[in-house]
C-alpha atoms as a PDB file:
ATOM      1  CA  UNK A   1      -6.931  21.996 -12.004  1.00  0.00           C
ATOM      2  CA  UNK A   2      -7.434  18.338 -12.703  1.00  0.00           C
ATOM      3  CA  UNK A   3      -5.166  15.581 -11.133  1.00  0.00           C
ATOM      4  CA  UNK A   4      -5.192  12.234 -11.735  1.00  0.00           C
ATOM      5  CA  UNK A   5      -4.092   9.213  -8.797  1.00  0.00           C
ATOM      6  CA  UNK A   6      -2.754   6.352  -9.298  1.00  0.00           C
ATOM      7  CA  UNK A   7      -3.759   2.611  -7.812  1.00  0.00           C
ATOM      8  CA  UNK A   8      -5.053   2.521  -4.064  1.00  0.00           C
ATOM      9  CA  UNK A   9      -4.740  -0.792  -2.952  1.00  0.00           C
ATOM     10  CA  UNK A  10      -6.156  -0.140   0.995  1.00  0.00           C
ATOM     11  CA  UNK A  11      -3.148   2.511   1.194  1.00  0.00           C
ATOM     12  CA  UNK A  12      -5.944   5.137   2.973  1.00  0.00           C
ATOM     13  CA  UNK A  13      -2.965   6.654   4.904  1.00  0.00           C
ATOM     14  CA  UNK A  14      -0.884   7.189   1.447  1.00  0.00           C
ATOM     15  CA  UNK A  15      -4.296   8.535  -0.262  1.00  0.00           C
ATOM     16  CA  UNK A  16      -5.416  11.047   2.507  1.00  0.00           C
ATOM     17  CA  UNK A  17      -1.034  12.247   2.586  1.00  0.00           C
ATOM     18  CA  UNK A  18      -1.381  12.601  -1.345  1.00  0.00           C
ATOM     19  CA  UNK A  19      -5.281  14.255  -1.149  1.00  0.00           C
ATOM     20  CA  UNK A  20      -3.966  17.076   1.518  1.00  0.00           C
ATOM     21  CA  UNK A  21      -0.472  17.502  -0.509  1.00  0.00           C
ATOM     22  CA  UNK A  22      -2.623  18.559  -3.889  1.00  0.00           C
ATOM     23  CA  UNK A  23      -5.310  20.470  -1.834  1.00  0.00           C
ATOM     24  CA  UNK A  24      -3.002  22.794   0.033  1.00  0.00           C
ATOM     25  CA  UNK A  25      -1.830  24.195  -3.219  1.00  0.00           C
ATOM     26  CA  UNK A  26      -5.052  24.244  -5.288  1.00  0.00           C
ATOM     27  CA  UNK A  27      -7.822  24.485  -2.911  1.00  0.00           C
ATOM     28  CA  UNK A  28     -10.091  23.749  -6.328  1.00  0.00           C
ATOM     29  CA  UNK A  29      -8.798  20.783  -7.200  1.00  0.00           C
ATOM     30  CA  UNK A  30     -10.557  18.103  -9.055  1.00  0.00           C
ATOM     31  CA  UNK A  31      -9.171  14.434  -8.205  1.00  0.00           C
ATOM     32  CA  UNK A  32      -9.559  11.692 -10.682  1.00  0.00           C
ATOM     33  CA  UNK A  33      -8.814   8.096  -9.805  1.00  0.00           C
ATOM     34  CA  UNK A  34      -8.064   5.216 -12.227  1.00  0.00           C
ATOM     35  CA  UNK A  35      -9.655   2.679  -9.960  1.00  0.00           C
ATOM     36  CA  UNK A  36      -8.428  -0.422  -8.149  1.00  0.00           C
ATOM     37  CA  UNK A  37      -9.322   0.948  -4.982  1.00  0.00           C
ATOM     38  CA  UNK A  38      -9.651  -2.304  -3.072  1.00  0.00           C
ATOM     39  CA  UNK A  39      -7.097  -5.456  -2.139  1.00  0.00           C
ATOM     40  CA  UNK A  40      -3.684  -5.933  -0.853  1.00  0.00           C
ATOM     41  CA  UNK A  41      -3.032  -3.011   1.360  1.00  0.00           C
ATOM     42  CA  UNK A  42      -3.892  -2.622   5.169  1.00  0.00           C
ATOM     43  CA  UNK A  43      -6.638  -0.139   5.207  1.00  0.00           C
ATOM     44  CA  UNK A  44      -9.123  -1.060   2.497  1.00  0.00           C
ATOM     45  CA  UNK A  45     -11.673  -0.763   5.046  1.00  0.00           C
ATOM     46  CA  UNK A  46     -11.116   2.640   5.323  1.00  0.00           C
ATOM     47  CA  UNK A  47     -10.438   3.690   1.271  1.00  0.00           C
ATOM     48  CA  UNK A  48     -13.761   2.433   1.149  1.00  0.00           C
ATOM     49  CA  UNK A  49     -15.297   4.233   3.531  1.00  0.00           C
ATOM     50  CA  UNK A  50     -14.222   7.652   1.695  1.00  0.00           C
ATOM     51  CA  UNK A  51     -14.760   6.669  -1.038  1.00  0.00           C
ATOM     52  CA  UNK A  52     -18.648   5.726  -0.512  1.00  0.00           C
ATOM     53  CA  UNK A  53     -18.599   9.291   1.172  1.00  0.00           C
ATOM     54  CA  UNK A  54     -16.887  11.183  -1.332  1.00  0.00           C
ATOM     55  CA  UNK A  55     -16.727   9.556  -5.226  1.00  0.00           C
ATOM     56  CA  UNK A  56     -19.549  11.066  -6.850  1.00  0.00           C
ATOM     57  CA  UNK A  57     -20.018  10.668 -10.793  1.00  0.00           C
ATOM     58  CA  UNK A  58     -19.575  14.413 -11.313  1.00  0.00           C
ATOM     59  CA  UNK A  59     -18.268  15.448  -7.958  1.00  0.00           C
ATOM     60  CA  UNK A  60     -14.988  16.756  -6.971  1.00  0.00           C
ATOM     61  CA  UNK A  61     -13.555  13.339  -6.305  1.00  0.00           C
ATOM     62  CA  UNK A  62     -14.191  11.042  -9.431  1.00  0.00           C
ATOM     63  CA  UNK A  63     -13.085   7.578 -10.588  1.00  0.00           C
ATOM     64  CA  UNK A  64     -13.022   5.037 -12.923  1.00  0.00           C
ATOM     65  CA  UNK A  65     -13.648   1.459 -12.764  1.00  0.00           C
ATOM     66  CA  UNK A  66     -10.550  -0.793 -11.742  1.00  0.00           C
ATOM     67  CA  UNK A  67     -10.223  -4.639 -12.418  1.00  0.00           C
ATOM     68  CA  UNK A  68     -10.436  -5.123  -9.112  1.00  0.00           C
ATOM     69  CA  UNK A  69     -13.858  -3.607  -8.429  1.00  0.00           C
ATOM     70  CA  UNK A  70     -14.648  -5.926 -11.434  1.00  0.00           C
ATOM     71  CA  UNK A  71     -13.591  -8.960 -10.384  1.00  0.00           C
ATOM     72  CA  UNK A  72     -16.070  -8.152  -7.243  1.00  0.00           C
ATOM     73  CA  UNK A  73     -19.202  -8.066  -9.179  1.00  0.00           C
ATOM     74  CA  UNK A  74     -18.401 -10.539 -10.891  1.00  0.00           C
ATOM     75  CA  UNK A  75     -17.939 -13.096  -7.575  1.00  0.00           C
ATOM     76  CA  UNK A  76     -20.620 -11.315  -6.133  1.00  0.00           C
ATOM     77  CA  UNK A  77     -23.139 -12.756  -9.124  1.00  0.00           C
ATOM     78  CA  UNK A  78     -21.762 -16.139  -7.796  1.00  0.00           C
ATOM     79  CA  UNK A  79     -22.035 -15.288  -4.269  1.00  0.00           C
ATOM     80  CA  UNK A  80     -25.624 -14.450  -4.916  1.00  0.00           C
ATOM     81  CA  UNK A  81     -26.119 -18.136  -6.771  1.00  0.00           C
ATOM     82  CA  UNK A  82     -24.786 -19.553  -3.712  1.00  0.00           C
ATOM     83  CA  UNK A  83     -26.869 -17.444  -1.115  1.00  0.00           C
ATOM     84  CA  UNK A  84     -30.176 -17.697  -2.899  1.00  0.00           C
ATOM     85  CA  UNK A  85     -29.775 -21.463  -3.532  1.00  0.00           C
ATOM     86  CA  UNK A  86     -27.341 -23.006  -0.714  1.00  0.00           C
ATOM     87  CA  UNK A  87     -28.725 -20.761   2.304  1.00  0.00           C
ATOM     88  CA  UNK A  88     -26.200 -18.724   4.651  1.00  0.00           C
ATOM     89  CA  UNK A  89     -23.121 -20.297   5.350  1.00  0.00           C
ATOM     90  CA  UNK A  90     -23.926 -24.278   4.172  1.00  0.00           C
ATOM     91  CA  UNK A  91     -21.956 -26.427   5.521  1.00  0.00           C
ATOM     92  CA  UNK A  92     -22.450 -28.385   2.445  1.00  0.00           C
ATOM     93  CA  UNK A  93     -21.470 -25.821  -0.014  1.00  0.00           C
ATOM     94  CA  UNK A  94     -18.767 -23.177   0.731  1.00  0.00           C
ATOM     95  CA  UNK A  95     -19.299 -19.898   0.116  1.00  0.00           C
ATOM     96  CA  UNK A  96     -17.489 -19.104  -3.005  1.00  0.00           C
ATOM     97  CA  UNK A  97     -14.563 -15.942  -1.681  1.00  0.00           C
ATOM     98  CA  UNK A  98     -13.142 -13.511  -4.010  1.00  0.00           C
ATOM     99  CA  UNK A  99      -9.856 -14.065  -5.940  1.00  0.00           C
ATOM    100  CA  UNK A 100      -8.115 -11.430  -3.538  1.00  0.00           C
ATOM    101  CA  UNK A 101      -8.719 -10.565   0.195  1.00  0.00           C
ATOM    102  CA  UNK A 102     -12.407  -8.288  -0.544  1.00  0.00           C
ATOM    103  CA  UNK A 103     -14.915 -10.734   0.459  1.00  0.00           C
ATOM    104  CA  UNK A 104     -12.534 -11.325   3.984  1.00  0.00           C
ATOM    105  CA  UNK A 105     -12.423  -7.332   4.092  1.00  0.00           C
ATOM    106  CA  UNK A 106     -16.656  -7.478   3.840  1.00  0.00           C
ATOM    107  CA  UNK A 107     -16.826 -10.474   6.591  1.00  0.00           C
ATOM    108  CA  UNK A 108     -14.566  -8.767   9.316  1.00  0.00           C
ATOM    109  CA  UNK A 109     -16.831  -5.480   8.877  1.00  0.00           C
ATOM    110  CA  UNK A 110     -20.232  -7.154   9.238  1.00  0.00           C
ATOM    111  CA  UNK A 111     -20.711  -6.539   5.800  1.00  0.00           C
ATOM    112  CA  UNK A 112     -20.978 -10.133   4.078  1.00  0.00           C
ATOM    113  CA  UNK A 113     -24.806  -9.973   3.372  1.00  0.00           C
ATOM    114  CA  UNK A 114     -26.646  -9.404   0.544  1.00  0.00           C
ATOM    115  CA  UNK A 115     -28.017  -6.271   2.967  1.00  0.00           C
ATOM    116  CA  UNK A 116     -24.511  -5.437   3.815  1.00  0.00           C
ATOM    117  CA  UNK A 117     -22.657  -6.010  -0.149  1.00  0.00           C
ATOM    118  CA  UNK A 118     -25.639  -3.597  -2.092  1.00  0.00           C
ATOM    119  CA  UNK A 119     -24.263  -0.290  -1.356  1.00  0.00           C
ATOM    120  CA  UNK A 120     -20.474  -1.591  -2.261  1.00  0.00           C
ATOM    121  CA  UNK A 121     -21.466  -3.048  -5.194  1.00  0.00           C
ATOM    122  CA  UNK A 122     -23.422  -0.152  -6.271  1.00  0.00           C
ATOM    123  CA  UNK A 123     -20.499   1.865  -6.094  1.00  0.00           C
ATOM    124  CA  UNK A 124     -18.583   0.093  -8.226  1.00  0.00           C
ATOM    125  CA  UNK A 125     -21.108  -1.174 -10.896  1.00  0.00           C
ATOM    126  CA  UNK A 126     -21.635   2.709 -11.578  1.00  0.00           C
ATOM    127  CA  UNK A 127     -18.415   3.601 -11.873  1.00  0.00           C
ATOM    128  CA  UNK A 128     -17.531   4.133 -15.749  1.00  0.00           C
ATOM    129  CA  UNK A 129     -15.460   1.733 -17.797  1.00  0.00           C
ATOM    130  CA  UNK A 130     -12.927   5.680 -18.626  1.00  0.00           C
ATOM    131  CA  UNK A 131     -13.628   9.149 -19.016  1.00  0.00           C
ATOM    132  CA  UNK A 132     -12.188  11.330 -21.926  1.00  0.00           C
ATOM    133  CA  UNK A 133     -11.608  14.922 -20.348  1.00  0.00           C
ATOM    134  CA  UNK A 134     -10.390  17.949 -22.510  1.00  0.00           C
ATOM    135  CA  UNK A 135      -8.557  20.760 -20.103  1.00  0.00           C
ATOM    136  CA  UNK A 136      -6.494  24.060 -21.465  1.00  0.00           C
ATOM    137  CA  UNK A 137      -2.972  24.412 -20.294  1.00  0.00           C
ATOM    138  CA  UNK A 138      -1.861  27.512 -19.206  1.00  0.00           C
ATOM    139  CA  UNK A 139      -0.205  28.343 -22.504  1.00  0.00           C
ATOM    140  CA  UNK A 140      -3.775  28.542 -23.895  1.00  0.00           C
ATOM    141  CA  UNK A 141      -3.571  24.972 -25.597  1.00  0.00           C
ATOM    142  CA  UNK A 142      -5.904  22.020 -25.558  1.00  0.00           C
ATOM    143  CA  UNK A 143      -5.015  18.833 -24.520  1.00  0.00           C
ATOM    144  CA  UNK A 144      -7.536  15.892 -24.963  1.00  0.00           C
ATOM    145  CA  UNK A 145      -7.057  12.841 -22.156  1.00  0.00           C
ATOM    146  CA  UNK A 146      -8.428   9.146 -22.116  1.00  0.00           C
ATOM    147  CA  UNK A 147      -8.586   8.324 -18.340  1.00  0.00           C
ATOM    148  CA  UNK A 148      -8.956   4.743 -17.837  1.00  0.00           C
ATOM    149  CA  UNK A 149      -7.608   1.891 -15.580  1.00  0.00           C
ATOM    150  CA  UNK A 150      -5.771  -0.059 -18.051  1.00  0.00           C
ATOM    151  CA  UNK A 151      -5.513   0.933 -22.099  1.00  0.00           C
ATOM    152  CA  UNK A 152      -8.093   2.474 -24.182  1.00  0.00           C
ATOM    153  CA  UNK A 153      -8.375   0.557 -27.906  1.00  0.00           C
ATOM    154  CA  UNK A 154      -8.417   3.489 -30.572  1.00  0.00           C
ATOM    155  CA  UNK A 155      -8.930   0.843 -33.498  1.00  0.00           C
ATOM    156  CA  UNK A 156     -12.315   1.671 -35.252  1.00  0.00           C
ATOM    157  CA  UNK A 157     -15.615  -0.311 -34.630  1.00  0.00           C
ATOM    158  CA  UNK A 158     -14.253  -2.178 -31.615  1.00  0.00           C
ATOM    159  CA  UNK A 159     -16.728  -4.519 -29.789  1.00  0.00           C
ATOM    160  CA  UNK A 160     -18.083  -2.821 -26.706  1.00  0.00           C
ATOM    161  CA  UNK A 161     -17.249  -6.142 -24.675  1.00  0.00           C
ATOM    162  CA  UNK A 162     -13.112  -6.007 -25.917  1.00  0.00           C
ATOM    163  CA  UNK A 163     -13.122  -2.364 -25.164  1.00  0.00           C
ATOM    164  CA  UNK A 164     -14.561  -3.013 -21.381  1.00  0.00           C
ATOM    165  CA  UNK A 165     -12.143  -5.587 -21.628  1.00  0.00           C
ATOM    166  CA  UNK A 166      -8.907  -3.368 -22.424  1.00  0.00           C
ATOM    167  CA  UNK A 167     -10.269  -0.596 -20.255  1.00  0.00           C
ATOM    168  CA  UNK A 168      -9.573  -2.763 -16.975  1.00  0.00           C
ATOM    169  CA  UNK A 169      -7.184  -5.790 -18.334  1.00  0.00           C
ATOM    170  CA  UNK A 170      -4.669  -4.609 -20.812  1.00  0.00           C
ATOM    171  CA  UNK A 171      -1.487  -4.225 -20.238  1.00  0.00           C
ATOM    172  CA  UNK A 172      -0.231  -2.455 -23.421  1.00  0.00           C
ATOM    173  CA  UNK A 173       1.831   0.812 -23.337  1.00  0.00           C
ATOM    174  CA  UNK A 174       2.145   3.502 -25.834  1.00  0.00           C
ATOM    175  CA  UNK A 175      -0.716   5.353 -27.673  1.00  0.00           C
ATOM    176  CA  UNK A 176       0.242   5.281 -31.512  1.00  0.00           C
ATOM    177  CA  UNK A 177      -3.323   5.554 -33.154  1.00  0.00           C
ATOM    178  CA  UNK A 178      -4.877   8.889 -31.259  1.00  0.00           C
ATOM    179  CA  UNK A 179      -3.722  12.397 -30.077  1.00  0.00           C
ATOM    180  CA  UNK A 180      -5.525  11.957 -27.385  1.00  0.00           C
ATOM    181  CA  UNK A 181      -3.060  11.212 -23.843  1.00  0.00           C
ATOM    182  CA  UNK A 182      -4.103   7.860 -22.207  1.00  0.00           C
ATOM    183  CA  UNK A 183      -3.769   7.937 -18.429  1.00  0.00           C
ATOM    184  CA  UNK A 184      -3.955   4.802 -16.678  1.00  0.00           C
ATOM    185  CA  UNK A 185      -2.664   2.799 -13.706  1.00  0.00           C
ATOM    186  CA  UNK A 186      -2.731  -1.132 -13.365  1.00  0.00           C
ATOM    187  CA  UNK A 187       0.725  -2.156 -14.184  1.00  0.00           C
ATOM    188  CA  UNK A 188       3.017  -0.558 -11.153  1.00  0.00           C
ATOM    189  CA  UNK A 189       6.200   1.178 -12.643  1.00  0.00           C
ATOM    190  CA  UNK A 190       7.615  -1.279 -10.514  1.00  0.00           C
ATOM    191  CA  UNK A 191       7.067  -3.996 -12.844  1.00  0.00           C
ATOM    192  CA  UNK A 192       8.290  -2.141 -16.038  1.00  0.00           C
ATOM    193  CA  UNK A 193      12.019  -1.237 -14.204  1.00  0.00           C
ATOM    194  CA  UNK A 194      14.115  -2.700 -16.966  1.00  0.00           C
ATOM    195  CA  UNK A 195      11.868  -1.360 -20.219  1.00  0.00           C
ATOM    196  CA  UNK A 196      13.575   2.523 -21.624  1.00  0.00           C
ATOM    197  CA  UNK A 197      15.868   2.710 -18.609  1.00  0.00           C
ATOM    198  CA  UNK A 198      18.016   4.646 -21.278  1.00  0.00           C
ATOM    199  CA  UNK A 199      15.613   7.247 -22.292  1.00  0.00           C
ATOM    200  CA  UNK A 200      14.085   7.564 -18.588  1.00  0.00           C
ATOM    201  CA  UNK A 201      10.936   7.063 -19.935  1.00  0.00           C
ATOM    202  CA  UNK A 202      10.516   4.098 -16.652  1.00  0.00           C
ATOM    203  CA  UNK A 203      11.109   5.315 -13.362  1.00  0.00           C
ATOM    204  CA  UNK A 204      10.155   2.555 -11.032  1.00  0.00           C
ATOM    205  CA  UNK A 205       8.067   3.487  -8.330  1.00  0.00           C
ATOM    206  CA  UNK A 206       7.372   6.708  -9.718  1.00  0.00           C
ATOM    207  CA  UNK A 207       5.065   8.180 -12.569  1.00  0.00           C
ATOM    208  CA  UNK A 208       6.429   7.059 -15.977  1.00  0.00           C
ATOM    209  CA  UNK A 209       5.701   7.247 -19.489  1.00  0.00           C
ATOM    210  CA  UNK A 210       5.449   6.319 -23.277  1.00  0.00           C
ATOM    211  CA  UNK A 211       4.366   7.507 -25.960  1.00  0.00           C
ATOM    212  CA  UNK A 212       1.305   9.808 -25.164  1.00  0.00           C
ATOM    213  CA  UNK A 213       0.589   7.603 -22.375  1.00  0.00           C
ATOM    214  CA  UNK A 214       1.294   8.371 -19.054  1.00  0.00           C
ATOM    215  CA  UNK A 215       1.389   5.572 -15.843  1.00  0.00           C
ATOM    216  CA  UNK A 216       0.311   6.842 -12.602  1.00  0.00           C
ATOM    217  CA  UNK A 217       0.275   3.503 -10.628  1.00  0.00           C
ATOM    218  CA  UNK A 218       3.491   3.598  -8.804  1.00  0.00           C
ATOM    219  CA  UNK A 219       2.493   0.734  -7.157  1.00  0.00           C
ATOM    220  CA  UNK A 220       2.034   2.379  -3.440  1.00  0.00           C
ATOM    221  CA  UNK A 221       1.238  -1.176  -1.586  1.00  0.00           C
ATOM    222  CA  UNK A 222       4.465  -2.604  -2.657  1.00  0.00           C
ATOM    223  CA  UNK A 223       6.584  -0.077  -1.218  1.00  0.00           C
ATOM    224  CA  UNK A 224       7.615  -2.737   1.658  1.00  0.00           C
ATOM    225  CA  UNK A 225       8.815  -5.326  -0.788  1.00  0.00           C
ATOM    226  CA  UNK A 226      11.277  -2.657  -2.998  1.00  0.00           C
ATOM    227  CA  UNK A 227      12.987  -0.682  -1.015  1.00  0.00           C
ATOM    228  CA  UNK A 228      15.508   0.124  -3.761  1.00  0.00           C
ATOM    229  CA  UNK A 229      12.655   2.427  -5.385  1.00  0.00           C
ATOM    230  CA  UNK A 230      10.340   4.864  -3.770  1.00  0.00           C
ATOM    231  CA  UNK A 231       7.347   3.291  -4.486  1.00  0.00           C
ATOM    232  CA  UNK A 232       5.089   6.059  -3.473  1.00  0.00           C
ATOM    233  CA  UNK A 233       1.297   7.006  -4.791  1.00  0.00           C
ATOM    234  CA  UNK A 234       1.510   9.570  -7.168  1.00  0.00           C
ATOM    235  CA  UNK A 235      -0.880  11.987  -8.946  1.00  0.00           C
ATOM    236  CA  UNK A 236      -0.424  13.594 -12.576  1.00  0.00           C
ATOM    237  CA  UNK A 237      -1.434  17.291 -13.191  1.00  0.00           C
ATOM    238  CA  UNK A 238      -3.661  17.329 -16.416  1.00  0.00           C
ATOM    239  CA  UNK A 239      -2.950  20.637 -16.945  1.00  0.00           C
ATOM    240  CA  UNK A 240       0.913  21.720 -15.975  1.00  0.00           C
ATOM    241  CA  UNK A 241       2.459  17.389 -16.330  1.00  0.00           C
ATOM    242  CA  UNK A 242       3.424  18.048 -12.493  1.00  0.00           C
ATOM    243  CA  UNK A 243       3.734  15.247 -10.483  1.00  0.00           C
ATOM    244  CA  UNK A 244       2.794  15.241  -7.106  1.00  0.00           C
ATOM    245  CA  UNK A 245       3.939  13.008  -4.865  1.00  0.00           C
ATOM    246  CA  UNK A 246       3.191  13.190  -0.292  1.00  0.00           C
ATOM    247  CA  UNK A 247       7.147  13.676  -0.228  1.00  0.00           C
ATOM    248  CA  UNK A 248      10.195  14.219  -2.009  1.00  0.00           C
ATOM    249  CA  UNK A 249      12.025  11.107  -3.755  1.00  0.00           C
ATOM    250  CA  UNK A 250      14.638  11.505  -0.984  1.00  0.00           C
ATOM    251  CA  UNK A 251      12.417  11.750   1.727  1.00  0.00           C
ATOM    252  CA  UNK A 252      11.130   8.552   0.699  1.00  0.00           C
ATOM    253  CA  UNK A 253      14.171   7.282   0.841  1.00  0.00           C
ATOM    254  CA  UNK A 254      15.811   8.483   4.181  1.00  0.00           C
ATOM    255  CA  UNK A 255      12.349   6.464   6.131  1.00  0.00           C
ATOM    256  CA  UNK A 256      14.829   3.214   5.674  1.00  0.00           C
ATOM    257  CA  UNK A 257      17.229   4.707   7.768  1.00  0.00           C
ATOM    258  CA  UNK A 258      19.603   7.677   7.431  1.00  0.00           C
ATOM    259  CA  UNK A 259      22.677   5.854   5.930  1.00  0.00           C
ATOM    260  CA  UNK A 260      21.330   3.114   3.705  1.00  0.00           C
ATOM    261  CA  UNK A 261      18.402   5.616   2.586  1.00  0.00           C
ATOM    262  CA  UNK A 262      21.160   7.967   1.247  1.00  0.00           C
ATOM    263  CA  UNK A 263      22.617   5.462  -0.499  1.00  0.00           C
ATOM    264  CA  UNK A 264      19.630   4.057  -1.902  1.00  0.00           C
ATOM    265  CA  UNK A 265      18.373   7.328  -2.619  1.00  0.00           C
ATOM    266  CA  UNK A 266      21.996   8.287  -4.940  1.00  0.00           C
ATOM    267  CA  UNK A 267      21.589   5.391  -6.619  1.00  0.00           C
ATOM    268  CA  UNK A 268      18.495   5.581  -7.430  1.00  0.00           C
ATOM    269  CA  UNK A 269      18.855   9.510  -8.274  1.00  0.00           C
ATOM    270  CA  UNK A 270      22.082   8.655 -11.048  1.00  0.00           C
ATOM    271  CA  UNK A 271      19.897   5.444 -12.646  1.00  0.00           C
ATOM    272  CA  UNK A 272      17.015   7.308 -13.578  1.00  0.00           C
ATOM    273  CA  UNK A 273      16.747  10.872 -12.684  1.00  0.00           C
ATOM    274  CA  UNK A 274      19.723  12.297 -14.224  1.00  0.00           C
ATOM    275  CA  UNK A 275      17.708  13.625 -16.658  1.00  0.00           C
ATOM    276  CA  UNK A 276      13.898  14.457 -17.785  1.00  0.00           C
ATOM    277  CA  UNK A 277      11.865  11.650 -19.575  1.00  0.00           C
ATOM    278  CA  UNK A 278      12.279  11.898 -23.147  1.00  0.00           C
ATOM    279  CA  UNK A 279       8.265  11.305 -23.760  1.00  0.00           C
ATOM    280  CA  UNK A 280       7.526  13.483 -20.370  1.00  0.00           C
ATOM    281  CA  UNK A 281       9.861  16.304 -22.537  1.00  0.00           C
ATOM    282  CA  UNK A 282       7.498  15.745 -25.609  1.00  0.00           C
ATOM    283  CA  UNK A 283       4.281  16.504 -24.460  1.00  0.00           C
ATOM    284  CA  UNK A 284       5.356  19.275 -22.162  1.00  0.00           C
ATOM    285  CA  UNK A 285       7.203  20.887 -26.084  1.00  0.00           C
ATOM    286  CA  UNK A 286       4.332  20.219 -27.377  1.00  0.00           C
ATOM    287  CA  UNK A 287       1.489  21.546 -25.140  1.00  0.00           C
ATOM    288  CA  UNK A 288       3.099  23.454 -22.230  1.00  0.00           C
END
């Protein structure tokens, strides 16, 4: 079966927990990321090392491309500018860094060459913009998926520049205009706490949902700063809508200490999972 992983972010320990969850029940399992693989978290060093080893554009372990692997080749046109023309390391003309921590990532590895940048930036200039996958569910029925980082735009004749553009960038929710299910990280669950807290649609730090859209970026390297949610890295299930997470919601939980986790963990449990998510209960009526 197909599963689809949420946002990275250097959380290699979270990723490998996740990977060996998903494996140890389907041994044939076919991993699709939605990018973002790099910034923020503690390990990036090491996401990128398995990934180099193990992404391939038909492999086992696919991806898409993330905004943050794009805003990389983009610096690294103006890091070239500045190493062709201003020579390594001027003193009279810094060398331009990238927005978040990747070009401090490539300098503590050695890597902060034109030599030692190629094979990174190869990697992520051939990752693909999304991928649209069609899988049968076990009742027999077919289900047609848009994997992508951000949004897909379903509006016809589209410029292939605003499409790249909505494919990493957007941050719209909801697919109205295609039967087709978008699946897409880049805006944690985190952020969208307060949006259809009635209908359970948003469960923060956990896979959510709208309309034929489903969010798997739980938002993994913020799990320090919200301790009220689980913020864990999650995976969707293209063909059963399972969610897999390395542990149980509780679990989660109970890692900020036995008494306040329990507490944290019924609160959390009454807000938003006394009950399925209303769009989550759609699709699954309607192709499961």
């Amino acid at each position: 079966m197909h599963y689809v992983i949420g946002d990275i972010h250097g959380c290699y320990q979270d990723m490998i927990a996740l990977l060996n969850k998903i494996e140890s029940q389907d041994q044939d399992a076919q991993i699709i990321f939605v990018g973002d693989f790099i910034d923020r978290g503690p390990d990036v060093d090491k996401v990128l090392e398995w990934c180099m080893e193990n992404i391939k554009l038909d492999g086992k372990y696919k991806a898409v491309r993330g905004n943050h692997e794009q805003m990389v080749l983009e610096w690294y046109k103006e890091f070239m500018d500045w190493y062709d023309n201003a020579g390594n390391y001027s003193a009279r003309e810094p060398m331009p860094e990238t927005y978040y921590d990747f070009s401090r990532w490539m300098d503590a590895m050695g890597k902060l060459s034109p030599a030692g940048l190629k094979p990174y930036i190869d990697f992520f200039s051939h990752l693909p913009y999304n991928r649209k996958m069609t899988v049968e569910t076990a009742s027999g029925k077919t289900v047609d998926y848009r994997i992508v980082h951000a949004f897909y735009e379903y509006d016809e004749g589209v410029p292939k520049l605003e499409q790249y553009y909505t494919n990493l960038y957007a941050r719209k929710y909801g697919n109205y205009k295609s039967e087709e299910i978008v699946v897409h990280g880049h805006t944690p669950t985190i952020a969208l706490a307060a949006e259809d807290s009635l209908t359970y649609n948003i469960r923060p730090g956990l896979i959510s949902y709208h309309k034929s859209d489903v969010n798997v970026d739980c938002g993994c390297v913020y799990k320090e700063a919200y301790p009220e949610y689980p913020v864990m890295l999650g995976a969707f299930c293209l063909e059963t809508f399972e969610e897999i997470y390395s542990k149980s919601v509780k679990e989660r939980f109970l890692e900020n200490g036995a008494e306040d986790g329990v507490r944290k963990y019924e609160d959390y449990k009454e807000q938003y999972l006394a009950r399925e998510s209303l769009e989550r209960a759609v699709l699954m009526k309607m192709y499961l």
